[in-house]
PDB file of N, CA and C in Angstrom:
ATOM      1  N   UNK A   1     -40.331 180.441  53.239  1.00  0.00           N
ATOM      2  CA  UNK A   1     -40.721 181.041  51.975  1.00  0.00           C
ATOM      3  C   UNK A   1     -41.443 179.998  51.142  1.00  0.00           C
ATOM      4  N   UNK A   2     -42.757 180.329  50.891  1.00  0.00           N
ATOM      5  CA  UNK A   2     -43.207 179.420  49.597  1.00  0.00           C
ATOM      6  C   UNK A   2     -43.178 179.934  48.353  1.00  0.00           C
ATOM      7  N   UNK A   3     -42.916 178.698  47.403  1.00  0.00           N
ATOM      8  CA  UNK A   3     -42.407 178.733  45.804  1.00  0.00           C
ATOM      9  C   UNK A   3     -43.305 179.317  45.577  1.00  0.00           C
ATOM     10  N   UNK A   4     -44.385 179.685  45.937  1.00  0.00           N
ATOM     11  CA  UNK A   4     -46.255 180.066  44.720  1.00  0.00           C
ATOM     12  C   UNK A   4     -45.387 181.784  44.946  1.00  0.00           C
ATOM     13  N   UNK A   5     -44.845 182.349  46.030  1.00  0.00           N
ATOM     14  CA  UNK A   5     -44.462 184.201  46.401  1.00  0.00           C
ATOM     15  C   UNK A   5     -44.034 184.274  45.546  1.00  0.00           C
ATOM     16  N   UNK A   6     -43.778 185.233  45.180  1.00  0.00           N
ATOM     17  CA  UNK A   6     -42.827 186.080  44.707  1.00  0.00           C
ATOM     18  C   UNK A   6     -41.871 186.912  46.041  1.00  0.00           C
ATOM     19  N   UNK A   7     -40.826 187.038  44.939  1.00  0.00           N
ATOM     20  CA  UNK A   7     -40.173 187.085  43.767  1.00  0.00           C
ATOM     21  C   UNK A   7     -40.067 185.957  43.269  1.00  0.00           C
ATOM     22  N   UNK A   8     -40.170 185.429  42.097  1.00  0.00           N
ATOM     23  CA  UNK A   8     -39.517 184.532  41.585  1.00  0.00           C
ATOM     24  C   UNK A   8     -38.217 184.564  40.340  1.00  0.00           C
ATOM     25  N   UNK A   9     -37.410 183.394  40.441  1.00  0.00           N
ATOM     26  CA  UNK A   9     -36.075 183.504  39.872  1.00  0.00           C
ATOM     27  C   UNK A   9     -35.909 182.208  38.669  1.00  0.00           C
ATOM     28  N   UNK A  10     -35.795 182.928  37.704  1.00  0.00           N
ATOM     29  CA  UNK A  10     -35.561 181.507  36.600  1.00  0.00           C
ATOM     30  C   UNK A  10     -34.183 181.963  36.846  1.00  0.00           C
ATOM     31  N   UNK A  11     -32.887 180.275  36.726  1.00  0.00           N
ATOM     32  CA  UNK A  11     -32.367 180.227  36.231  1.00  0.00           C
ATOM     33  C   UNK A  11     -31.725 179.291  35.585  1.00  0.00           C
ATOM     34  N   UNK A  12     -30.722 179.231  34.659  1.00  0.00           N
ATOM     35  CA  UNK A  12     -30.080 178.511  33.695  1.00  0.00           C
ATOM     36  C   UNK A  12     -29.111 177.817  34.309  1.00  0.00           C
ATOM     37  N   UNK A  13     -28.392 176.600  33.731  1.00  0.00           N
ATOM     38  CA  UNK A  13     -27.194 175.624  33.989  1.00  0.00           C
ATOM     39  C   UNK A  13     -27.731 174.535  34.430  1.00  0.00           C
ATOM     40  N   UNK A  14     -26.482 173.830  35.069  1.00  0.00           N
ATOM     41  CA  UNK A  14     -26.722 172.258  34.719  1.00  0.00           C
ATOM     42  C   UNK A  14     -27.057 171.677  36.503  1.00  0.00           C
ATOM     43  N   UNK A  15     -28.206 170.679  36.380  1.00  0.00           N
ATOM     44  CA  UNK A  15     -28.786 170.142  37.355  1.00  0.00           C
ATOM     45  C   UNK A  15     -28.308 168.620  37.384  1.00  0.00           C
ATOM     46  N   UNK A  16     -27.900 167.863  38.074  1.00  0.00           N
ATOM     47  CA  UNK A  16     -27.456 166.006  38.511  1.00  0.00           C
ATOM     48  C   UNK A  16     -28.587 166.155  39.914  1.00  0.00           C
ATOM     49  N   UNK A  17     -28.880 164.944  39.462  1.00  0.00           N
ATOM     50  CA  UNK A  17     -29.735 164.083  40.909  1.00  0.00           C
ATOM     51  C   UNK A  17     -29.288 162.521  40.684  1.00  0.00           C
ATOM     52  N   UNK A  18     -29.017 161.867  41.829  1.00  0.00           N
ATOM     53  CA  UNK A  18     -29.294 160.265  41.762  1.00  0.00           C
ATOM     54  C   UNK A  18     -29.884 159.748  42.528  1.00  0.00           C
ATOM     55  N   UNK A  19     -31.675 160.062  41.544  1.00  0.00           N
ATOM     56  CA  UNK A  19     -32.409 159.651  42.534  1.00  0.00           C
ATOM     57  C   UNK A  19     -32.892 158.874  42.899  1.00  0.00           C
ATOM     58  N   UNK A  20     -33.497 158.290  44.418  1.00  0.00           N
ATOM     59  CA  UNK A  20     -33.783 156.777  44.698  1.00  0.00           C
ATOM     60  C   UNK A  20     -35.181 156.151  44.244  1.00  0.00           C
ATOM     61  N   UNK A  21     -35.249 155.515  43.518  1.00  0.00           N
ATOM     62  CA  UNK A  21     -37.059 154.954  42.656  1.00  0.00           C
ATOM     63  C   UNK A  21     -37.245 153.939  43.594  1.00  0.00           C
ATOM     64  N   UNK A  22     -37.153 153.883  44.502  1.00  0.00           N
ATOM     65  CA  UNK A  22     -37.389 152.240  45.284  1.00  0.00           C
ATOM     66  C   UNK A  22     -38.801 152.824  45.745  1.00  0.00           C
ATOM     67  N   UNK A  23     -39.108 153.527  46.068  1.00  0.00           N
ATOM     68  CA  UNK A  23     -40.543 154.508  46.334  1.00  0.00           C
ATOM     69  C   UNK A  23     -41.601 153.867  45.030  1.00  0.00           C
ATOM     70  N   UNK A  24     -41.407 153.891  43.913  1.00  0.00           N
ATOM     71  CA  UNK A  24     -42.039 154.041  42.341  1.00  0.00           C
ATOM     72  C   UNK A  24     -43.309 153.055  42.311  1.00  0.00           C
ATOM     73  N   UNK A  25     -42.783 151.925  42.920  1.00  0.00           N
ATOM     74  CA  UNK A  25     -43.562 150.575  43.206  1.00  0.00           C
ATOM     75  C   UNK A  25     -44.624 150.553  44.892  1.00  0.00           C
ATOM     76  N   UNK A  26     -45.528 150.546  44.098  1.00  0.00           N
ATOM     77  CA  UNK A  26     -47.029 150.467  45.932  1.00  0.00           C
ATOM     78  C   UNK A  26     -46.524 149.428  45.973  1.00  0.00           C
ATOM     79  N   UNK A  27     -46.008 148.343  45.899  1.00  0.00           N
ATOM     80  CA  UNK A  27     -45.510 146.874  46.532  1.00  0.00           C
ATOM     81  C   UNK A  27     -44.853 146.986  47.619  1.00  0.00           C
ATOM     82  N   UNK A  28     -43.746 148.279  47.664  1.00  0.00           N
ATOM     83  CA  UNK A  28     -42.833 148.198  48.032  1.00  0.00           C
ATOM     84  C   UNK A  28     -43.430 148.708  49.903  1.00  0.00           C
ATOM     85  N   UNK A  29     -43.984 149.201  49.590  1.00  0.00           N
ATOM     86  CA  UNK A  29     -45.043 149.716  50.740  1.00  0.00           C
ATOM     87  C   UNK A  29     -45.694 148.544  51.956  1.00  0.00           C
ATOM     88  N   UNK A  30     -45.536 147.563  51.362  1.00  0.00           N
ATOM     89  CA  UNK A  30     -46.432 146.654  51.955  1.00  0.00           C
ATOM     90  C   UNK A  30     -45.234 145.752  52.784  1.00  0.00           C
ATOM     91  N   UNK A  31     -44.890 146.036  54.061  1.00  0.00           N
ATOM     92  CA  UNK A  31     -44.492 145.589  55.216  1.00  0.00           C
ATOM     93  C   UNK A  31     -44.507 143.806  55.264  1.00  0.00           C
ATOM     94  N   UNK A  32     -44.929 143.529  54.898  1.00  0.00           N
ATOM     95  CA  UNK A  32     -45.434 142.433  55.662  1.00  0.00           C
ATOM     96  C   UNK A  32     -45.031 141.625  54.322  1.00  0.00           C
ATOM     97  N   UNK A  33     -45.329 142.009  53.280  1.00  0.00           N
ATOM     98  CA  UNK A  33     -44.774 141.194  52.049  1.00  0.00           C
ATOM     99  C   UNK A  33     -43.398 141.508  51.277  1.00  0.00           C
ATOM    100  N   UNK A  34     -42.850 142.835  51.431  1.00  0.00           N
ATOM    101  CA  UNK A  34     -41.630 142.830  51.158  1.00  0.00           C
ATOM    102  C   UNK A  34     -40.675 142.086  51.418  1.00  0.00           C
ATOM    103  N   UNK A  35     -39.825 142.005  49.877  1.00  0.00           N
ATOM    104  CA  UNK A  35     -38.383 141.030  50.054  1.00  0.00           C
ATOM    105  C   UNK A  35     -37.321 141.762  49.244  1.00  0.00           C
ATOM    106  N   UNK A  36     -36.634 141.269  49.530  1.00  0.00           N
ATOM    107  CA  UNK A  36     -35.121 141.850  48.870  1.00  0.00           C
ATOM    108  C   UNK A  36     -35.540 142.109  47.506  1.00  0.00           C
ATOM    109  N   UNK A  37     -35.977 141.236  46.459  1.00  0.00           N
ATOM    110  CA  UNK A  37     -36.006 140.944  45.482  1.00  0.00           C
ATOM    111  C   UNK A  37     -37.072 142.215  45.207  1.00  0.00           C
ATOM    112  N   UNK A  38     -37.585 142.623  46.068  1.00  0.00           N
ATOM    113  CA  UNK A  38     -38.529 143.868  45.256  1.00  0.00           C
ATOM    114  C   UNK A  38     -37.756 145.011  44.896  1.00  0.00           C
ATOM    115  N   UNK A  39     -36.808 144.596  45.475  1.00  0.00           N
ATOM    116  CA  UNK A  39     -35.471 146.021  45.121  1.00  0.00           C
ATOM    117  C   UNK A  39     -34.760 146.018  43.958  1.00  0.00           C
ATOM    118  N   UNK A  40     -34.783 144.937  43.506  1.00  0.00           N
ATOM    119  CA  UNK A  40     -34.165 144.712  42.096  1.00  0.00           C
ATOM    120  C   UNK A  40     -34.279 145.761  40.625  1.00  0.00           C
ATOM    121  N   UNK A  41     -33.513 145.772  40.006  1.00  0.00           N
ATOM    122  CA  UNK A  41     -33.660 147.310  39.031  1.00  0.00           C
ATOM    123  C   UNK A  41     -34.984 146.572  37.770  1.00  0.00           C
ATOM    124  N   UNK A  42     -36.123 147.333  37.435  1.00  0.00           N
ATOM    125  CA  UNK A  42     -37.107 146.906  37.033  1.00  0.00           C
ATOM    126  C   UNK A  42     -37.500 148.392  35.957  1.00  0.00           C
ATOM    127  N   UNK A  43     -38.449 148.159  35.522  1.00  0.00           N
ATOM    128  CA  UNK A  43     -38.885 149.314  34.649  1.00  0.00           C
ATOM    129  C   UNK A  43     -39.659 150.312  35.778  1.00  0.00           C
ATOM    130  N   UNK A  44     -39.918 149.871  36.629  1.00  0.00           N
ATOM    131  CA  UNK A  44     -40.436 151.098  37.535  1.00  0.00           C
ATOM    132  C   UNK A  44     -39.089 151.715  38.605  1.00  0.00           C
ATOM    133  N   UNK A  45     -38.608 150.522  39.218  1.00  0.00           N
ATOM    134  CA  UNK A  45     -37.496 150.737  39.774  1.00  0.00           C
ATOM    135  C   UNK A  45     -35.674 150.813  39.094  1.00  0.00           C
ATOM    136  N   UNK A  46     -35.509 151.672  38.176  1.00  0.00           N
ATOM    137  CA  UNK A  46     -34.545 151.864  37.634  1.00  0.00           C
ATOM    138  C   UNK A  46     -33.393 152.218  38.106  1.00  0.00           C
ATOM    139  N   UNK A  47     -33.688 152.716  39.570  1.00  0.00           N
ATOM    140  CA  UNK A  47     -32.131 153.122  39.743  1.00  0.00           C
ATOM    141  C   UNK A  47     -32.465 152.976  41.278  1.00  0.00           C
ATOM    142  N   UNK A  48     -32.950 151.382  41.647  1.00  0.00           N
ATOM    143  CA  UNK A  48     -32.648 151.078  43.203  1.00  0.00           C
ATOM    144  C   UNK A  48     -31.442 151.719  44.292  1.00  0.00           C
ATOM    145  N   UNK A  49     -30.594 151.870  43.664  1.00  0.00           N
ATOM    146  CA  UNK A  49     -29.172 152.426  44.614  1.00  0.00           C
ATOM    147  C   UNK A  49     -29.021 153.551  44.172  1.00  0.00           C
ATOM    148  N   UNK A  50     -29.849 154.857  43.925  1.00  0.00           N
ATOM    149  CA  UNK A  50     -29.701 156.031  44.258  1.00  0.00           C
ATOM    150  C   UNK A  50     -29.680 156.489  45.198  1.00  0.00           C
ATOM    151  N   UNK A  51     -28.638 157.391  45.589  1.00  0.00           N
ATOM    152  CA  UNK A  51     -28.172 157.922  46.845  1.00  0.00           C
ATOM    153  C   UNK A  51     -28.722 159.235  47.384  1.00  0.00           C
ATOM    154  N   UNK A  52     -30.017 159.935  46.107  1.00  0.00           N
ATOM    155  CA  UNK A  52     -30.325 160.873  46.552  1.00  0.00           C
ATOM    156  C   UNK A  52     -29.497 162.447  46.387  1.00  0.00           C
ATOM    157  N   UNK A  53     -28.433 162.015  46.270  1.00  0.00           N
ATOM    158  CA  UNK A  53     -27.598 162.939  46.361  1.00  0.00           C
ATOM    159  C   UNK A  53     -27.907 164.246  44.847  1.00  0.00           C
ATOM    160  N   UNK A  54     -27.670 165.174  45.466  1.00  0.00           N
ATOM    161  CA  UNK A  54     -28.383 166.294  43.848  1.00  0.00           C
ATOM    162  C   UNK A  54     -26.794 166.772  43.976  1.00  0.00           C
ATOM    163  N   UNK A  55     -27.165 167.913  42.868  1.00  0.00           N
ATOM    164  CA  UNK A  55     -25.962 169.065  42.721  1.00  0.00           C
ATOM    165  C   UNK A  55     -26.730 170.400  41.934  1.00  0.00           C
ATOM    166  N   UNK A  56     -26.592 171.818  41.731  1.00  0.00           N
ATOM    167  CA  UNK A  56     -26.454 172.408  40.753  1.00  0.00           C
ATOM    168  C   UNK A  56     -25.768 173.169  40.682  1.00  0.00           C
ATOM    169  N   UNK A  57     -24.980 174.059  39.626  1.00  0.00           N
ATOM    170  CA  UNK A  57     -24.503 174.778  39.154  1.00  0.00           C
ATOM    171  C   UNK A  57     -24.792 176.014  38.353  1.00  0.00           C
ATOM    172  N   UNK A  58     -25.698 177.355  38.439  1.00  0.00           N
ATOM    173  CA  UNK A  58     -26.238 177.975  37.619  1.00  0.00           C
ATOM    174  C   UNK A  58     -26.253 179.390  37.638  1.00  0.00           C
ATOM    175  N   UNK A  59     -26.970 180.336  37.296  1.00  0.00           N
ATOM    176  CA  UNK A  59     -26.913 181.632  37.381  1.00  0.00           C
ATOM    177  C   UNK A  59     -28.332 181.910  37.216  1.00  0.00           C
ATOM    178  N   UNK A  60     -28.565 182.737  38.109  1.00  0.00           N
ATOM    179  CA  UNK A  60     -30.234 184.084  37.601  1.00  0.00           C
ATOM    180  C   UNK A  60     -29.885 184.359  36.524  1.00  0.00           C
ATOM    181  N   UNK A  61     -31.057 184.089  35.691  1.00  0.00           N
ATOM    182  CA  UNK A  61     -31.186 185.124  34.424  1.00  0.00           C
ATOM    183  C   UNK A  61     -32.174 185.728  34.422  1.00  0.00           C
ATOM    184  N   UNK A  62     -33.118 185.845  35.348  1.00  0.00           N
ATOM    185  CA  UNK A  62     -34.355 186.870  35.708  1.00  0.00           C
ATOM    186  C   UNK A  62     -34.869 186.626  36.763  1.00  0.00           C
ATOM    187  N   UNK A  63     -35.380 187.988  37.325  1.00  0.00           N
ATOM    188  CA  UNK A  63     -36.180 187.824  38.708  1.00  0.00           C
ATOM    189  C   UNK A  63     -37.521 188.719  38.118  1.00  0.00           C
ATOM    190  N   UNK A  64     -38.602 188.133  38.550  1.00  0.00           N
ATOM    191  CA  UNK A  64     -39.776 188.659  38.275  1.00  0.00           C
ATOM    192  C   UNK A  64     -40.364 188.842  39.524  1.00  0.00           C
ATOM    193  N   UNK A  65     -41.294 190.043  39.736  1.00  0.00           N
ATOM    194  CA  UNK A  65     -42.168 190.621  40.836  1.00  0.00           C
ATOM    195  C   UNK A  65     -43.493 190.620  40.888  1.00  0.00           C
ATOM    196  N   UNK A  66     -44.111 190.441  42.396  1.00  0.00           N
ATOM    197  CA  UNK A  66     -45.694 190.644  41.901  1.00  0.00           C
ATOM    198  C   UNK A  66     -46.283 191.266  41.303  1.00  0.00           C
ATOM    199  N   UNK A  67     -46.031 192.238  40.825  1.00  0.00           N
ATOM    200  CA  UNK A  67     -46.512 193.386  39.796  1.00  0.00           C
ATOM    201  C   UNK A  67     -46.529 193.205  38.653  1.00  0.00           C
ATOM    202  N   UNK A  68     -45.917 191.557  38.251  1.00  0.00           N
ATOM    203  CA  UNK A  68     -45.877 191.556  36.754  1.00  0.00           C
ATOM    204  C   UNK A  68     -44.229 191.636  35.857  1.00  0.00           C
ATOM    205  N   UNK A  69     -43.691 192.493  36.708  1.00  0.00           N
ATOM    206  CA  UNK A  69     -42.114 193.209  36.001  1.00  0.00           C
ATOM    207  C   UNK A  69     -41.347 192.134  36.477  1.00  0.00           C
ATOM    208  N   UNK A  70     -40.806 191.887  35.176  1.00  0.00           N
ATOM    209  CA  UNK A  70     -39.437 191.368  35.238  1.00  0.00           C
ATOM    210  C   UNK A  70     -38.368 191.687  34.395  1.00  0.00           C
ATOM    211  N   UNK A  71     -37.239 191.482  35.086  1.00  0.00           N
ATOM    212  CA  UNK A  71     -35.545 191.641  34.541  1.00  0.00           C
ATOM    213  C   UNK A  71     -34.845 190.969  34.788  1.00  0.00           C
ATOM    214  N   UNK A  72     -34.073 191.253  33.800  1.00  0.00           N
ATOM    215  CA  UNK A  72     -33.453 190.384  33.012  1.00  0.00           C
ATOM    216  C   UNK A  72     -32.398 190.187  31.828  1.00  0.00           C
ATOM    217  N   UNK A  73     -32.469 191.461  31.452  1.00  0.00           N
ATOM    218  CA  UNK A  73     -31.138 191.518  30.645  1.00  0.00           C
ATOM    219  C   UNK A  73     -29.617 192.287  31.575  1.00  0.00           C
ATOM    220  N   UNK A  74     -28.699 192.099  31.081  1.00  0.00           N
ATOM    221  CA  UNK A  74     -27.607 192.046  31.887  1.00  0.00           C
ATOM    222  C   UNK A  74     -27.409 193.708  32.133  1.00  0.00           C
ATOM    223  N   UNK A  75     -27.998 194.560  31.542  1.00  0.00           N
ATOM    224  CA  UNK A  75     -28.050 195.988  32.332  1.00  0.00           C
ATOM    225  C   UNK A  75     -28.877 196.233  33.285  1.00  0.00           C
ATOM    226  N   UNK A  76     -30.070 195.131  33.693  1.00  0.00           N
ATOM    227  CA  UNK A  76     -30.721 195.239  34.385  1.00  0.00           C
ATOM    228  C   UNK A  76     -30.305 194.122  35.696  1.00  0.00           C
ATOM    229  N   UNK A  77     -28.766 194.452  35.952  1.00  0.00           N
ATOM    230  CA  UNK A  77     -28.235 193.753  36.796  1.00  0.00           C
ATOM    231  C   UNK A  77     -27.758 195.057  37.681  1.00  0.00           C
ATOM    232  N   UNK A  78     -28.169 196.310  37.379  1.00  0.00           N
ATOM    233  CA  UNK A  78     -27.375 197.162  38.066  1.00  0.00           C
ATOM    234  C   UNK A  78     -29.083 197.809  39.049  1.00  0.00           C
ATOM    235  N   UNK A  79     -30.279 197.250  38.358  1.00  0.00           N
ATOM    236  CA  UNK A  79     -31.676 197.234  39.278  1.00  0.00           C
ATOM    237  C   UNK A  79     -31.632 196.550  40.164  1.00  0.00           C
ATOM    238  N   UNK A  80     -31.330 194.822  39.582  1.00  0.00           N
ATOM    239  CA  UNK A  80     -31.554 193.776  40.265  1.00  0.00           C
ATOM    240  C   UNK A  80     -30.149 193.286  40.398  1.00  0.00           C
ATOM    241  N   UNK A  81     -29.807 193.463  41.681  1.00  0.00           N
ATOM    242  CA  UNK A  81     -27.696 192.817  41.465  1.00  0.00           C
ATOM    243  C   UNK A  81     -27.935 190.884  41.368  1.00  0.00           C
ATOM    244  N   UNK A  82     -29.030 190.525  42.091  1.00  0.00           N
ATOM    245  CA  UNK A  82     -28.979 189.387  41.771  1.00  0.00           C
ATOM    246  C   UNK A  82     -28.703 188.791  40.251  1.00  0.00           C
ATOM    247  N   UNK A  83     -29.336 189.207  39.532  1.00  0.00           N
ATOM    248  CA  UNK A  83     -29.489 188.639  38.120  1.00  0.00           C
ATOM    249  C   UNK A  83     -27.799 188.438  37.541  1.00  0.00           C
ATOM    250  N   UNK A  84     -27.966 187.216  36.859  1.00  0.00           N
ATOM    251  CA  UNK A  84     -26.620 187.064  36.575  1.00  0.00           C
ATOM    252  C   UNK A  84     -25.548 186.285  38.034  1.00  0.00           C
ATOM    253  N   UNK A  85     -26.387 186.462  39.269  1.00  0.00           N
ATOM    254  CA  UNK A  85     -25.511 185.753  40.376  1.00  0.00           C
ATOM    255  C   UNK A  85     -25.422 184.223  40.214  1.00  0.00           C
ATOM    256  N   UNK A  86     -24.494 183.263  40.947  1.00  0.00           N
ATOM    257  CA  UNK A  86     -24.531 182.397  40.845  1.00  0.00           C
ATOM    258  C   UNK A  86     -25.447 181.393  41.729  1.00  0.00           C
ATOM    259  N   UNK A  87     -25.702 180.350  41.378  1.00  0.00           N
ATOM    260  CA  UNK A  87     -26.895 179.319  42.325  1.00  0.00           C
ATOM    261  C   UNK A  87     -25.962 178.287  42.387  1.00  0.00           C
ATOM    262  N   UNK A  88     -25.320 177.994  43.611  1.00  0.00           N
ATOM    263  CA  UNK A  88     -24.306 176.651  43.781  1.00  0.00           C
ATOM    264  C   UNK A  88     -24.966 176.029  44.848  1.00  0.00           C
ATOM    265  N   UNK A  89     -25.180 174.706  44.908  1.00  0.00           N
ATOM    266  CA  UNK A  89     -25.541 174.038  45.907  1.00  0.00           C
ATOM    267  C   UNK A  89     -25.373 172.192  45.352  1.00  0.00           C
ATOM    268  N   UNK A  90     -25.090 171.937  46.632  1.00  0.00           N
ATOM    269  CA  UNK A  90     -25.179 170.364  46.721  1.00  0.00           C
ATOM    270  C   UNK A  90     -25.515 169.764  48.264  1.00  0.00           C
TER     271      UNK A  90
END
């Protein structure tokens, strides 16, 4: 499935990532000159020992269709049963 299709789904609640910036720096790229010390926490590289690891926690609060229509209020959970479902993943 690609994100550009439809249906698409906004929803609400809370998102964590710890993500790895060791990427942030083109230095870091360069094989042959890398050292430990490029790993060090820096204004580009802020959070060297991110693990990557995400989480979220949330609910649909609307699904919209190619046609334009969307729903979205909580009576329009008995159109769309998704709306209002939960989004758990880690």
């Amino acid at each position: 499935m690609n994100y550009l299709l439809y249906p698409h789904f906004h929803f609400s609640g809370t998102f964590r990532a710890d993500v790895y910036t060791g990427n942030n720096k083109n230095t870091n790229f360069d094989i042959k000159n890398f050292t430990q010390s490029d790993m060090l926490h820096s204004r580009e590289n802020w959070n060297p020992k991110g693990s990557g690891e995400w989480s979220v926690s949330a609910s649909v609060t609307q699904a919209c269709y190619a046609s334009g229509n969307c729903v979205g209020d909580e009576e329009d959970s008995v159109i769309e049963p998704i709306v209002g479902a939960p989004i758990l993943g880690k």
